[in-house]
N, C-alpha and C. Protein backbone atom coordinates (compact mmCIF):
# COMPACT_ATOMS: atom_id res chain seq x y z
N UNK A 1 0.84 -1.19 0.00
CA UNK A 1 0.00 0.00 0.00
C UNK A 1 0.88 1.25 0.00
N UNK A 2 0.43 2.49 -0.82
CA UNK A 2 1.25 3.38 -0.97
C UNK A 2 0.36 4.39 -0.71
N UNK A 3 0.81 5.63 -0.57
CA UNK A 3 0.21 7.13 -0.05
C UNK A 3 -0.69 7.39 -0.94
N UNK A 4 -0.99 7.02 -2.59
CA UNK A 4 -1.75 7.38 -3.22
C UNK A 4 -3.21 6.62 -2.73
N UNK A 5 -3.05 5.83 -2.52
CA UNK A 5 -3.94 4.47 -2.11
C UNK A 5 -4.72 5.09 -1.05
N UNK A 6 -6.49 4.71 -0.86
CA UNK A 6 -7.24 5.03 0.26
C UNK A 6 -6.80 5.17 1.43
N UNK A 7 -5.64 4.44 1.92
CA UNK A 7 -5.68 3.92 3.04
C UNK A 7 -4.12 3.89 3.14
N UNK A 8 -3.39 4.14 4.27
CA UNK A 8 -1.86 3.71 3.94
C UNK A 8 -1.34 3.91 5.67
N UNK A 9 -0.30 3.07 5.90
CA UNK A 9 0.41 2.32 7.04
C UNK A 9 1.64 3.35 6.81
N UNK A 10 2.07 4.39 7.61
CA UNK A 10 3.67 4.64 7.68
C UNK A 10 4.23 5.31 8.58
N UNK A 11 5.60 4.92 8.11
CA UNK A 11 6.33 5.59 8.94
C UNK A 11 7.10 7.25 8.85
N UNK A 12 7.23 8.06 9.96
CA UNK A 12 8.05 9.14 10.40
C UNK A 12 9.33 9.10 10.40
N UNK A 13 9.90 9.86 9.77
CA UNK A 13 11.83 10.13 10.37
C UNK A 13 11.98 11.55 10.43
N UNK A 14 13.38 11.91 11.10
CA UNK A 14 13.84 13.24 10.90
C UNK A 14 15.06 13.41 10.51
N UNK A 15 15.76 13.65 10.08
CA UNK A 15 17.28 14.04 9.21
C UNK A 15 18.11 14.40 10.78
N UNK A 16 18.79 13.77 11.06
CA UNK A 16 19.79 14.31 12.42
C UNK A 16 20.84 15.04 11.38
N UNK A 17 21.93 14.57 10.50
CA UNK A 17 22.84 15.73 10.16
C UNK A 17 21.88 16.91 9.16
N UNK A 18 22.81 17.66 9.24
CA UNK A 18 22.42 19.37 8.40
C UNK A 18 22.65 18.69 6.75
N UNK A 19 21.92 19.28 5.94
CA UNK A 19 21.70 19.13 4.73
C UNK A 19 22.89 20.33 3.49
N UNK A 20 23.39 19.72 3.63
CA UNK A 20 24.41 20.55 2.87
C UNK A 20 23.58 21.36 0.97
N UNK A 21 24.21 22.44 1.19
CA UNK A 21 23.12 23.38 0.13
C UNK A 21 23.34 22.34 -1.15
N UNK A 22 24.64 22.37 -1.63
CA UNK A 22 24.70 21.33 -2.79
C UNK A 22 23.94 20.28 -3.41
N UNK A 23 23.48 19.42 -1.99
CA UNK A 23 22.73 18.59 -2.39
C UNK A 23 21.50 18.35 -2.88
N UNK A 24 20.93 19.52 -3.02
CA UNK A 24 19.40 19.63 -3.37
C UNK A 24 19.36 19.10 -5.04
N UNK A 25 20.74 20.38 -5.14
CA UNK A 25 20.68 19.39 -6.62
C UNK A 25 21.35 18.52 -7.82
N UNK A 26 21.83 17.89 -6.45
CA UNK A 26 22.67 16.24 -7.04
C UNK A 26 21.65 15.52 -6.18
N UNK A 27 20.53 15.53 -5.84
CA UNK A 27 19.43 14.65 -5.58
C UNK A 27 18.98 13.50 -6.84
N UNK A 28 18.52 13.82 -7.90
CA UNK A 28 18.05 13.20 -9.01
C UNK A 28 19.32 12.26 -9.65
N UNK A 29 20.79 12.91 -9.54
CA UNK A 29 21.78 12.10 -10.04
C UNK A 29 21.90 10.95 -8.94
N UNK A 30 21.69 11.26 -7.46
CA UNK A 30 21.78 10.59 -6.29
C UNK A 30 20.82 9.39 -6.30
N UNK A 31 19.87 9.57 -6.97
CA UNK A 31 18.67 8.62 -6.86
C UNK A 31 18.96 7.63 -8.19
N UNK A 32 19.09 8.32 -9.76
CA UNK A 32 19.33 7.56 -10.48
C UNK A 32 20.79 6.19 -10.08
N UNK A 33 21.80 6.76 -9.38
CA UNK A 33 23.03 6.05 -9.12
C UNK A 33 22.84 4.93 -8.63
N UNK A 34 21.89 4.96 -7.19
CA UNK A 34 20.79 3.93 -6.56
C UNK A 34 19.74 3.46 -6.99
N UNK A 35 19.52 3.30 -8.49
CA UNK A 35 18.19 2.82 -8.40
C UNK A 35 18.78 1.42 -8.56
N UNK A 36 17.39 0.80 -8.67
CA UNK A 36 17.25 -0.50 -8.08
C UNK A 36 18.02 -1.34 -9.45
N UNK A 37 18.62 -2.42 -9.39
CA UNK A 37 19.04 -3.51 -10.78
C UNK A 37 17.91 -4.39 -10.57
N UNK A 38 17.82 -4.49 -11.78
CA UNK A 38 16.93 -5.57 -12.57
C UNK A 38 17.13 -7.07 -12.33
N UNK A 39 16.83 -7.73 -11.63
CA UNK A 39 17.38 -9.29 -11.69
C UNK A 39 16.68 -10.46 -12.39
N UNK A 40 15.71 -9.90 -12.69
CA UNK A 40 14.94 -11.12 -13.58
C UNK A 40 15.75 -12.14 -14.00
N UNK A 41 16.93 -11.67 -14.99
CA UNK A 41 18.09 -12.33 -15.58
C UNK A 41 19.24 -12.76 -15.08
N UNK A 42 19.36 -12.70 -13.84
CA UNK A 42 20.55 -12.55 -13.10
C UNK A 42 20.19 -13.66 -11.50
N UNK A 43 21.05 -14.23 -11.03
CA UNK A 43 20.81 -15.16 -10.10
C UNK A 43 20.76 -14.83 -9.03
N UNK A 44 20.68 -13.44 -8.46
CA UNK A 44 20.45 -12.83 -7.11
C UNK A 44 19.14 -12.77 -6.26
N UNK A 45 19.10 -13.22 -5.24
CA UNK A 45 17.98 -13.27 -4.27
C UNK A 45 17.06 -12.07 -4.16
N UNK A 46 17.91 -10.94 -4.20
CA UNK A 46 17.42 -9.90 -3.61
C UNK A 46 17.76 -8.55 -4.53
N UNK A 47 17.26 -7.18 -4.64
CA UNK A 47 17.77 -6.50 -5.58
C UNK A 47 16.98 -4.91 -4.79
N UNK A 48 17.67 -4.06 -4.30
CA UNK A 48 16.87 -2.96 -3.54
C UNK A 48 17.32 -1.71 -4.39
N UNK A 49 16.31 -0.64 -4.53
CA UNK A 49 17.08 0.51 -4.96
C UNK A 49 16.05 1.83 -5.30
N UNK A 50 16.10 2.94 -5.46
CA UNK A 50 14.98 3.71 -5.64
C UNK A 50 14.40 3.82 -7.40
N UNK A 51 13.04 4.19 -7.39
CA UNK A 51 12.04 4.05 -8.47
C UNK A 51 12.11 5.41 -8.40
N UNK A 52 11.54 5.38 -9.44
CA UNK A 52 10.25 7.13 -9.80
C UNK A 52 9.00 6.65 -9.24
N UNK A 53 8.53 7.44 -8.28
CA UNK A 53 7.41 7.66 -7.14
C UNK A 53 5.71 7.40 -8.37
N UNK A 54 6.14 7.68 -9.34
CA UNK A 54 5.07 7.48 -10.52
C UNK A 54 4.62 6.51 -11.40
N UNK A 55 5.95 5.64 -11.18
CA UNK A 55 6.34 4.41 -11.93
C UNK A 55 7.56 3.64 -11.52
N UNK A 56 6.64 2.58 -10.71
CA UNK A 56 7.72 1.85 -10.08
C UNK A 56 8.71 1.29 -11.22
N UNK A 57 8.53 1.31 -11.93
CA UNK A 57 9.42 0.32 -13.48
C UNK A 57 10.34 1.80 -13.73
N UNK A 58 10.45 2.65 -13.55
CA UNK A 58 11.02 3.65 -14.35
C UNK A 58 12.36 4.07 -13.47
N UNK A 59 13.28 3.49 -13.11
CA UNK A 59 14.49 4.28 -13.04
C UNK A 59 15.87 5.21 -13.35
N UNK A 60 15.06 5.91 -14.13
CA UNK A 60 15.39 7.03 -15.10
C UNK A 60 14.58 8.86 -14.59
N UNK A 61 13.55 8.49 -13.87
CA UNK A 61 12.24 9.51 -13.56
C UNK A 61 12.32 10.13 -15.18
N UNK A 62 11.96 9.41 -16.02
CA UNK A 62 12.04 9.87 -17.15
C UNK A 62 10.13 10.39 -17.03
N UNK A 63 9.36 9.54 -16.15
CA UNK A 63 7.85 9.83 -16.30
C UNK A 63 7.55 10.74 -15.48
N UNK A 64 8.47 11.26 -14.63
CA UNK A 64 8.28 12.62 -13.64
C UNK A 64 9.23 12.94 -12.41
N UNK A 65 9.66 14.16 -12.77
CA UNK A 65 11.04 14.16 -11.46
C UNK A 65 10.65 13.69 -10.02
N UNK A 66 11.61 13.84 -9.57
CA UNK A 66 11.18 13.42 -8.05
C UNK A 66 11.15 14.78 -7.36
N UNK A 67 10.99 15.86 -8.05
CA UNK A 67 10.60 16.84 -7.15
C UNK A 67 9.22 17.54 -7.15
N UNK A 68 8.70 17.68 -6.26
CA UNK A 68 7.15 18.30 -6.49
C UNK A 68 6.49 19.23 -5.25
N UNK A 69 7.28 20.36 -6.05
CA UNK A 69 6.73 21.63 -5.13
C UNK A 69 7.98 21.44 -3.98
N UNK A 70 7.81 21.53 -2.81
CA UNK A 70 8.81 21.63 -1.30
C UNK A 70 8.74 20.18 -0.82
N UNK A 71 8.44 18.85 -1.53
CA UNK A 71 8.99 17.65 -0.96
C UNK A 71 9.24 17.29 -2.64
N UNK A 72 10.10 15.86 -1.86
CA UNK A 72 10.96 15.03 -3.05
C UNK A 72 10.35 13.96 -3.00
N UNK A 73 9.53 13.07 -3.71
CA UNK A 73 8.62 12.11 -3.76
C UNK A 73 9.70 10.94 -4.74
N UNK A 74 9.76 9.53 -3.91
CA UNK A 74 10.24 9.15 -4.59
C UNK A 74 9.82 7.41 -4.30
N UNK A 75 10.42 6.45 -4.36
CA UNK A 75 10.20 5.09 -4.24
C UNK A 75 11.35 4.43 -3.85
N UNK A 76 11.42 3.22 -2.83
CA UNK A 76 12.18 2.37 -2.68
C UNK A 76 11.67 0.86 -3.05
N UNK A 77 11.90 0.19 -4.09
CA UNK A 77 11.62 -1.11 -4.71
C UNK A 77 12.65 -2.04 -4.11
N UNK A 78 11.73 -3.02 -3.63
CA UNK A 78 12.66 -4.45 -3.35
C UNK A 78 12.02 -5.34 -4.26
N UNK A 79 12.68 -6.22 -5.11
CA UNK A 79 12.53 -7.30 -6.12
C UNK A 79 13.41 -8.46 -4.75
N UNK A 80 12.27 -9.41 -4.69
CA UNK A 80 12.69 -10.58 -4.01
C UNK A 80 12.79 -12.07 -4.80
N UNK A 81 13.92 -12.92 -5.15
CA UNK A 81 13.42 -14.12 -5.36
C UNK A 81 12.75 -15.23 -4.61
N UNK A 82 11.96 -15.54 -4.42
CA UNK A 82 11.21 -16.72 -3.11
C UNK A 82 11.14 -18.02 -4.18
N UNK A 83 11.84 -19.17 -3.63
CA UNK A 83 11.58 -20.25 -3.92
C UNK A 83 11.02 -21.28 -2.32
N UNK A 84 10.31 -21.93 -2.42
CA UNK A 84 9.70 -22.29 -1.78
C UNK A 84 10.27 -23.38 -1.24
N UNK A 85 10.66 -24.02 0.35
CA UNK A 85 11.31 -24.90 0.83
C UNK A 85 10.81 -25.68 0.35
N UNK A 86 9.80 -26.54 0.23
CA UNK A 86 9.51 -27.68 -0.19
C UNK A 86 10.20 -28.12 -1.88
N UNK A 87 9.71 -26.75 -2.71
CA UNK A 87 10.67 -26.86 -4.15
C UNK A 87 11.77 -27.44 -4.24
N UNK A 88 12.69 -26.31 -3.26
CA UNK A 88 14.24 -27.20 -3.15
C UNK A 88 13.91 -28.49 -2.18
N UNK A 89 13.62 -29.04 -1.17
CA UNK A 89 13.59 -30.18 -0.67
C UNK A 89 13.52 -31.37 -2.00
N UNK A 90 12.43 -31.06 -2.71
CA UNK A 90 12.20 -32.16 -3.33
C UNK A 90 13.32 -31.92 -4.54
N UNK A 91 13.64 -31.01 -5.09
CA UNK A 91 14.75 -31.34 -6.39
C UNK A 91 16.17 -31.58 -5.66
N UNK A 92 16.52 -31.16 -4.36
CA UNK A 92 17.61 -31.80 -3.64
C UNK A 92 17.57 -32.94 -3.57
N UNK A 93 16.45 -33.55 -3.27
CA UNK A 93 16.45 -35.22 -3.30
C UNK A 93 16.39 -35.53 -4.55
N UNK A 94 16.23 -34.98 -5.16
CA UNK A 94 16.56 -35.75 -6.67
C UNK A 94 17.75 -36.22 -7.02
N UNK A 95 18.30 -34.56 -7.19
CA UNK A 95 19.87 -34.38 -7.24
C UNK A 95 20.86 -35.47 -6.31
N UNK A 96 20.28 -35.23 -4.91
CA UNK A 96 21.22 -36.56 -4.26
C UNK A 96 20.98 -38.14 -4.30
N UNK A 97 19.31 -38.77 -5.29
CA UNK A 97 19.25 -40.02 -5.32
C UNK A 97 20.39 -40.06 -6.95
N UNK A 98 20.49 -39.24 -7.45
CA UNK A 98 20.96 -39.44 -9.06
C UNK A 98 22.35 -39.55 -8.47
N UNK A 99 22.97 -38.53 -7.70
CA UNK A 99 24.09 -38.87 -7.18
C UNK A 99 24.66 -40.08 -6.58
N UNK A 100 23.80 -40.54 -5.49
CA UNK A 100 24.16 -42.00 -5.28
C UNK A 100 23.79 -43.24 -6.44
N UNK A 101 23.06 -43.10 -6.79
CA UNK A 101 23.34 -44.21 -8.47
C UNK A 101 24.57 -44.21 -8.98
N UNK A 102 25.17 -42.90 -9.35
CA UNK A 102 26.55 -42.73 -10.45
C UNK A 102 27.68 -42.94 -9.08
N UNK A 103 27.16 -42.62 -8.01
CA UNK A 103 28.60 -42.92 -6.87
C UNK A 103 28.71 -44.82 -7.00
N UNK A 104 27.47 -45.28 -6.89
CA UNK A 104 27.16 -46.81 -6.95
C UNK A 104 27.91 -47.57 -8.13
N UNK A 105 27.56 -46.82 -9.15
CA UNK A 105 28.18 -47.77 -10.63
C UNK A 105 29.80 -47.19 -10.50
N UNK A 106 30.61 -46.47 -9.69
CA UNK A 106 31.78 -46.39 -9.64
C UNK A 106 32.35 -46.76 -8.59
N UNK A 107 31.60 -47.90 -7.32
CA UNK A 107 32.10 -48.52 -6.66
C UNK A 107 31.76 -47.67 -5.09
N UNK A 108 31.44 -46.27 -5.13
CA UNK A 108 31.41 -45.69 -3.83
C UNK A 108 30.58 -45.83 -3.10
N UNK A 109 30.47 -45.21 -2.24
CA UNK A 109 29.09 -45.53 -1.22
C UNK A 109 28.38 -43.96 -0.67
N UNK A 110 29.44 -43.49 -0.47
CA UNK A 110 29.28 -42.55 0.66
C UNK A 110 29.44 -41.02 -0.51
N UNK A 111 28.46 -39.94 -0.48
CA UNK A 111 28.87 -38.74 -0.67
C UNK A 111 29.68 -37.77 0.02
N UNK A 112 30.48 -36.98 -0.43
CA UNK A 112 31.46 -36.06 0.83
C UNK A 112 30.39 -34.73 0.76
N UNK A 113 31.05 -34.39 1.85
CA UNK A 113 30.60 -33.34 2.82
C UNK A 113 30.38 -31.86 1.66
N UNK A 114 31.63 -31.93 1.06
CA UNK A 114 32.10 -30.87 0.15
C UNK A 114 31.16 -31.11 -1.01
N UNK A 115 30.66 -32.47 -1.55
CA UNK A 115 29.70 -32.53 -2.76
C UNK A 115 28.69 -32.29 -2.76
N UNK A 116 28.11 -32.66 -1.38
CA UNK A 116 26.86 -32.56 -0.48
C UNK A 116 26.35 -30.50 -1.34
N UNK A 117 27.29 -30.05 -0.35
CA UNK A 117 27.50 -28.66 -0.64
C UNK A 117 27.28 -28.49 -2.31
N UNK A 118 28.14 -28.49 -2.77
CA UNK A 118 28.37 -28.42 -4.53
C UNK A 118 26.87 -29.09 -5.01
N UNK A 119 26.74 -29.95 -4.75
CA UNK A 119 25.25 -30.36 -5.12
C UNK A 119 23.76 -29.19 -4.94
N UNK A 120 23.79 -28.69 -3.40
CA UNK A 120 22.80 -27.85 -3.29
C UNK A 120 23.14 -26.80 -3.69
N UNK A 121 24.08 -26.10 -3.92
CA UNK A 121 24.28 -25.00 -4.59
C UNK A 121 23.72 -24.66 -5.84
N UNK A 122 23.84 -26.18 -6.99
CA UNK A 122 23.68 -26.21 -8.17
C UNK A 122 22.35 -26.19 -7.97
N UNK A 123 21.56 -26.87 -7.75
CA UNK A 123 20.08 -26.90 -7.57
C UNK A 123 19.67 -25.55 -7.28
N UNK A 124 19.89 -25.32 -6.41
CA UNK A 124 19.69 -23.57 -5.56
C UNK A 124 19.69 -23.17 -6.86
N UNK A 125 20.55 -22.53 -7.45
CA UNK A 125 21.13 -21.86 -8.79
C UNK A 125 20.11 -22.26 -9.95
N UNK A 126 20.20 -23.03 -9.77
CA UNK A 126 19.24 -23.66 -11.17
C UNK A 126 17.32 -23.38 -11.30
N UNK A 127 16.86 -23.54 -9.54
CA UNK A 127 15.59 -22.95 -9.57
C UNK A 127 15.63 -21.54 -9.85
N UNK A 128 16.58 -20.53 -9.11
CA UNK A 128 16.76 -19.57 -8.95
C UNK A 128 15.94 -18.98 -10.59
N UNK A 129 16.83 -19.75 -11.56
CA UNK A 129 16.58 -18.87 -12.80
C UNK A 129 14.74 -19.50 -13.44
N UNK A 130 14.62 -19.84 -12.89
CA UNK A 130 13.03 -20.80 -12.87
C UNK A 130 12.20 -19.80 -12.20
N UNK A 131 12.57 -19.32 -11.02
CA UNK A 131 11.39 -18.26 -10.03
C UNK A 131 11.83 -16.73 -10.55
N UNK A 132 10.72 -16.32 -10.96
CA UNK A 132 11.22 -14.52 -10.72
C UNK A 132 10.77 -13.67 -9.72
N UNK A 133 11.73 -12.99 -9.54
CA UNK A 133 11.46 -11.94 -8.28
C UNK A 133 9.87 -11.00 -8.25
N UNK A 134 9.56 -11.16 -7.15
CA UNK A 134 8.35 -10.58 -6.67
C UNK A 134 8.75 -9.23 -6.19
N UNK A 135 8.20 -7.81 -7.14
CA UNK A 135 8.59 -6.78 -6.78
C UNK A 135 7.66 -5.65 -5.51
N UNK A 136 8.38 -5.29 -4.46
CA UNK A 136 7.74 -4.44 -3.94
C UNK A 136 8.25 -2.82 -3.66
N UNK A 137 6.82 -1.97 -3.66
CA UNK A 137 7.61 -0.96 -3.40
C UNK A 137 6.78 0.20 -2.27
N UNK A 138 7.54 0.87 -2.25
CA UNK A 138 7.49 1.50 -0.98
C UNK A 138 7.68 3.18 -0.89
N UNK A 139 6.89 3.92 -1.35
CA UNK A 139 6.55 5.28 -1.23
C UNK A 139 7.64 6.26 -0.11
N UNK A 140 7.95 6.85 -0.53
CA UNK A 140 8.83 8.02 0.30
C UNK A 140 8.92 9.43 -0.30
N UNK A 141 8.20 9.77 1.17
CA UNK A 141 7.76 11.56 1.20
C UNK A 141 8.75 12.27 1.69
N UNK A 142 9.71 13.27 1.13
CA UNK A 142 10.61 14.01 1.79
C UNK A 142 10.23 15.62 1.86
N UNK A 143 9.46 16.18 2.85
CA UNK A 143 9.37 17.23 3.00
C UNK A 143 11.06 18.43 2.97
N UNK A 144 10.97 19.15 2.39
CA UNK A 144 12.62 19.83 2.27
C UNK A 144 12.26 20.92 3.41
N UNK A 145 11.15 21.18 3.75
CA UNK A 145 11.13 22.31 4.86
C UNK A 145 11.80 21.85 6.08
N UNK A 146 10.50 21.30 6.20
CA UNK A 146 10.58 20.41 7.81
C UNK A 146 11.70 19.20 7.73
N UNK A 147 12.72 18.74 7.07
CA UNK A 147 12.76 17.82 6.77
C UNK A 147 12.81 16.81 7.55
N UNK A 148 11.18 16.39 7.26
CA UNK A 148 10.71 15.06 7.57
C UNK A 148 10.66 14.36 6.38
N UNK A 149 10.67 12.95 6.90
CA UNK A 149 10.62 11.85 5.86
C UNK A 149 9.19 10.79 5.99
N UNK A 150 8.60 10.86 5.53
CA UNK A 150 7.48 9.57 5.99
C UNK A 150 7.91 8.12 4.23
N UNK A 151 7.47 7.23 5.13
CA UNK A 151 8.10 5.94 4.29
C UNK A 151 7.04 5.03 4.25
N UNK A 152 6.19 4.63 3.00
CA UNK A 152 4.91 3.98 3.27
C UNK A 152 5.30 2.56 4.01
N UNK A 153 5.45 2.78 5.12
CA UNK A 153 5.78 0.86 5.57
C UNK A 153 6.00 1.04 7.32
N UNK A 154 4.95 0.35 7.90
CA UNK A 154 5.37 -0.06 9.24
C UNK A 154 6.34 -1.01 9.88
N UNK A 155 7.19 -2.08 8.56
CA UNK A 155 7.65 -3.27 8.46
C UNK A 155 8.91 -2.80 9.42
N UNK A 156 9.59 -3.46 10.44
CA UNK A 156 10.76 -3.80 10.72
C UNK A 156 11.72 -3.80 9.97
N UNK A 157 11.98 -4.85 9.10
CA UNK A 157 12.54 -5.26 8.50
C UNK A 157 13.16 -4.32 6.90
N UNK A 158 11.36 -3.44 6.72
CA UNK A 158 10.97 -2.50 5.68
C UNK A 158 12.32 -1.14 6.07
N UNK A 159 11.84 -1.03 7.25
CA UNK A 159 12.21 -0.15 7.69
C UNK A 159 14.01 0.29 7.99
N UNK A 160 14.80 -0.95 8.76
CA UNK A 160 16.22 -0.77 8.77
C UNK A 160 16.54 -0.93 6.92
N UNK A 161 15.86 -1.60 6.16
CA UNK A 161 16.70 -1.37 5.26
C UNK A 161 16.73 0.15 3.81
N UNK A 162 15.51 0.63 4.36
CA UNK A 162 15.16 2.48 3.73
C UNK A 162 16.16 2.96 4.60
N UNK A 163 16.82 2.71 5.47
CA UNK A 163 17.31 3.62 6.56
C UNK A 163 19.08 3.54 6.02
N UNK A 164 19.31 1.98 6.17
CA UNK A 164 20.75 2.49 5.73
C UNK A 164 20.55 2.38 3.91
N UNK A 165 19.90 2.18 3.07
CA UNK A 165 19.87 2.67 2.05
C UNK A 165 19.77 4.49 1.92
N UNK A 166 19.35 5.17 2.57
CA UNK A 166 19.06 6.60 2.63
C UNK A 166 20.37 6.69 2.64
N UNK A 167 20.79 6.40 4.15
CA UNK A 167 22.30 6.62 4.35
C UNK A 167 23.54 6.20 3.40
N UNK A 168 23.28 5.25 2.54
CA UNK A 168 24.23 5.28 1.53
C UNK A 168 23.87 6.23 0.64
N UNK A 169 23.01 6.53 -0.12
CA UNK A 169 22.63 7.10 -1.02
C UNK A 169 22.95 8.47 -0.61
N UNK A 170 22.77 9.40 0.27
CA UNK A 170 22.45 10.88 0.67
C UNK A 170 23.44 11.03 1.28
N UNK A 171 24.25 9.95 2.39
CA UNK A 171 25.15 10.32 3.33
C UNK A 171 24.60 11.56 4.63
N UNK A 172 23.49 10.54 4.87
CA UNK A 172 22.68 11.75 5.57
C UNK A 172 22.07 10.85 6.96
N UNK A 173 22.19 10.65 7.98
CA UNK A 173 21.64 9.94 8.99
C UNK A 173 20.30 10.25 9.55
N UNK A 174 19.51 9.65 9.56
CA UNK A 174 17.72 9.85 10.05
C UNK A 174 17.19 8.57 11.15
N UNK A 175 17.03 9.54 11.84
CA UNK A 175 15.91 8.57 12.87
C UNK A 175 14.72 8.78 12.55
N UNK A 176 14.26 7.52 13.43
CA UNK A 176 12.80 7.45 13.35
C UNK A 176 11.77 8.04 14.33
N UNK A 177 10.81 8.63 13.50
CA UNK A 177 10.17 8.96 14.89
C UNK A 177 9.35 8.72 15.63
N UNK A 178 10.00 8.22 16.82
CA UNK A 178 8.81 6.96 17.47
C UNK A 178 7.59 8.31 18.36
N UNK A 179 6.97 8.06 19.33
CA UNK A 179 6.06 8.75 20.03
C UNK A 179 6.78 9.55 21.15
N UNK A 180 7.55 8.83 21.22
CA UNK A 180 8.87 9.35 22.50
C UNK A 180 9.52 10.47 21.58
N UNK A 181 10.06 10.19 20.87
CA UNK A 181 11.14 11.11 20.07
C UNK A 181 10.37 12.31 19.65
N UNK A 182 9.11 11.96 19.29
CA UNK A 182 8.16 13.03 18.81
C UNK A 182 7.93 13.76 19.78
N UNK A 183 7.93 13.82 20.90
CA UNK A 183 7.58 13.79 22.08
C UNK A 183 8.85 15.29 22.53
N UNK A 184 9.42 14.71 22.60
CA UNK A 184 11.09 15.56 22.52
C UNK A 184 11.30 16.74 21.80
N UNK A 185 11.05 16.27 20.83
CA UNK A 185 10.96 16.92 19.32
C UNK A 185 9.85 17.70 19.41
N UNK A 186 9.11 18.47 20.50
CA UNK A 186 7.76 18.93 20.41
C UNK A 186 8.06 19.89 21.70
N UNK A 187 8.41 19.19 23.20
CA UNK A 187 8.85 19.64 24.19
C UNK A 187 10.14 20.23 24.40
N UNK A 188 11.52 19.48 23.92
CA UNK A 188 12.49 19.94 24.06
C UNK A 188 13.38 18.69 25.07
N UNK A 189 14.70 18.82 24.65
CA UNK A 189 15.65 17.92 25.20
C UNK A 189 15.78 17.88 26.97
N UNK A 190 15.56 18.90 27.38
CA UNK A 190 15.18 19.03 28.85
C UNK A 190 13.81 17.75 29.54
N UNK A 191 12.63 17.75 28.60
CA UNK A 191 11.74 17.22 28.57
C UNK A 191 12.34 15.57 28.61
N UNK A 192 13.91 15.23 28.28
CA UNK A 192 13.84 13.71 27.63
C UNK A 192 13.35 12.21 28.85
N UNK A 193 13.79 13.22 30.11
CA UNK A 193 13.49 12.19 31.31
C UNK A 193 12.63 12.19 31.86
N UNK A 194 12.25 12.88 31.71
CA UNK A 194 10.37 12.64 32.06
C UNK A 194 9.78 12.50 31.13
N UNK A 195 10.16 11.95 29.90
CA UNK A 195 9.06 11.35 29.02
C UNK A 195 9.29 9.80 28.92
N UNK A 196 10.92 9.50 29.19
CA UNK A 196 11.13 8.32 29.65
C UNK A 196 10.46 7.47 30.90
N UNK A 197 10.11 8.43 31.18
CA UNK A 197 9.17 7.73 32.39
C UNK A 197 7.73 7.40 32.28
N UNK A 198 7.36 7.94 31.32
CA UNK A 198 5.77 7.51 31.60
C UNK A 198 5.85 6.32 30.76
N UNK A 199 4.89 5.90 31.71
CA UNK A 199 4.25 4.27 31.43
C UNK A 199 3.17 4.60 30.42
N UNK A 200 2.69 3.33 29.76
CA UNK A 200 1.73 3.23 28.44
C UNK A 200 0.25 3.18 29.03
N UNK A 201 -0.51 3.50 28.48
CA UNK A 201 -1.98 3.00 29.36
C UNK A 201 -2.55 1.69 28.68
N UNK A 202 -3.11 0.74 29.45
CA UNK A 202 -3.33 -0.25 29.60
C UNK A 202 -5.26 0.28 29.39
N UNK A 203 -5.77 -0.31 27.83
CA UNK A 203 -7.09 -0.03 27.84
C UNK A 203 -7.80 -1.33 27.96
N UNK A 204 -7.43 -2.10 28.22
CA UNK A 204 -7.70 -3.48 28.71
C UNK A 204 -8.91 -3.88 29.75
């Protein structure tokens, strides 16, 4: 789900270092450098990198800059390969009954440890180019005033990896902003220990 969408799940950050003037506009070269690779063709699991906010397929923003008005609208795409344990279970056993036949007609018995290995690898490799990656993507609002960041995704997982991707890409460090931090960020750093203290309410 993305910000355009009825309905949308996200997250807050704030930029902790200062934004150096330069960068406003080596932004678009910054984003093209990072966008995401293509793996359809290629045997990699995983493939992360930024889109055009308009068209997840377009890493060029050839269909619309990423700037619009006082925020920078843009996309983070993850292309995942998923092959399914059971898939490899069963073509591993293939691979290792065919193996013990040809170990058999040459007198052996036993597979090594090291072929074992070399065996699942090949298999691995071989579905790999059989499954294609399932692409997702993930909306990101960069206000240039305030600079806040909101990131369409509540995910954990979603989340540390927009974070040090930002940070490679921008060279720019951002937290998140939880209720506490917001909290801070509203009251003031004086405020930080007595907000550490309050307990949650229990509507139970």
């Amino acid at each position: 789900m993305g910000f355009l969408n009825a309905s949308c799940s996200f997250t807050r950050f704030s930029l902790v270092d200062p934004v150096p003037n330069e960068l406003w506009s080596q932004i678009p070269d910054l984003l093209k450098k990072a966008a995401i690779i293509d793996i359809d063709e290629l045997p990699e699991m995983q493939s992360k990198g930024w889109v055009c906010f308009d068209d997840y397929l377009d890493t060029e923003w050839v269909t619309a800059p990423p700037h619009k008005g006082t925020y920078l609208c843009f996309s983070m795409r993850v292309d995942t390969r998923r092959i399914p344990a059971g898939v490899i279970k069963k073509h591993l056993t293939i691979a290792m009954q065919k193996e013990k036949l040809a170990n058999l007609a040459q007198g052996k018995k036993y597979i090594s440890k090291e072929r074992k290995k070399e065996i699942k690898e090949q298999v691995t490799l071989r579905l790999r180019q059989r499954f294609l990656p399932v692409p997702a993507e993930f909306n990101v609002i960069w206000n240039t005033v305030s600079n806040e960041i909101w990131l369409a995704s509540t995910q954990n997982s979603v989340i540390e990896m927009f974070m040090q991707l930002f940070m490679d890409t921008f060279n720019l460090h951002i937290q998140q902003l939880t209720p506490s931090a917001l909290a801070v960020s509203l009251l003031g750093d004086d405020k930080m220990d007595a907000i550490s203290l309050i307990q949650p309410t229990d509507f139970n």
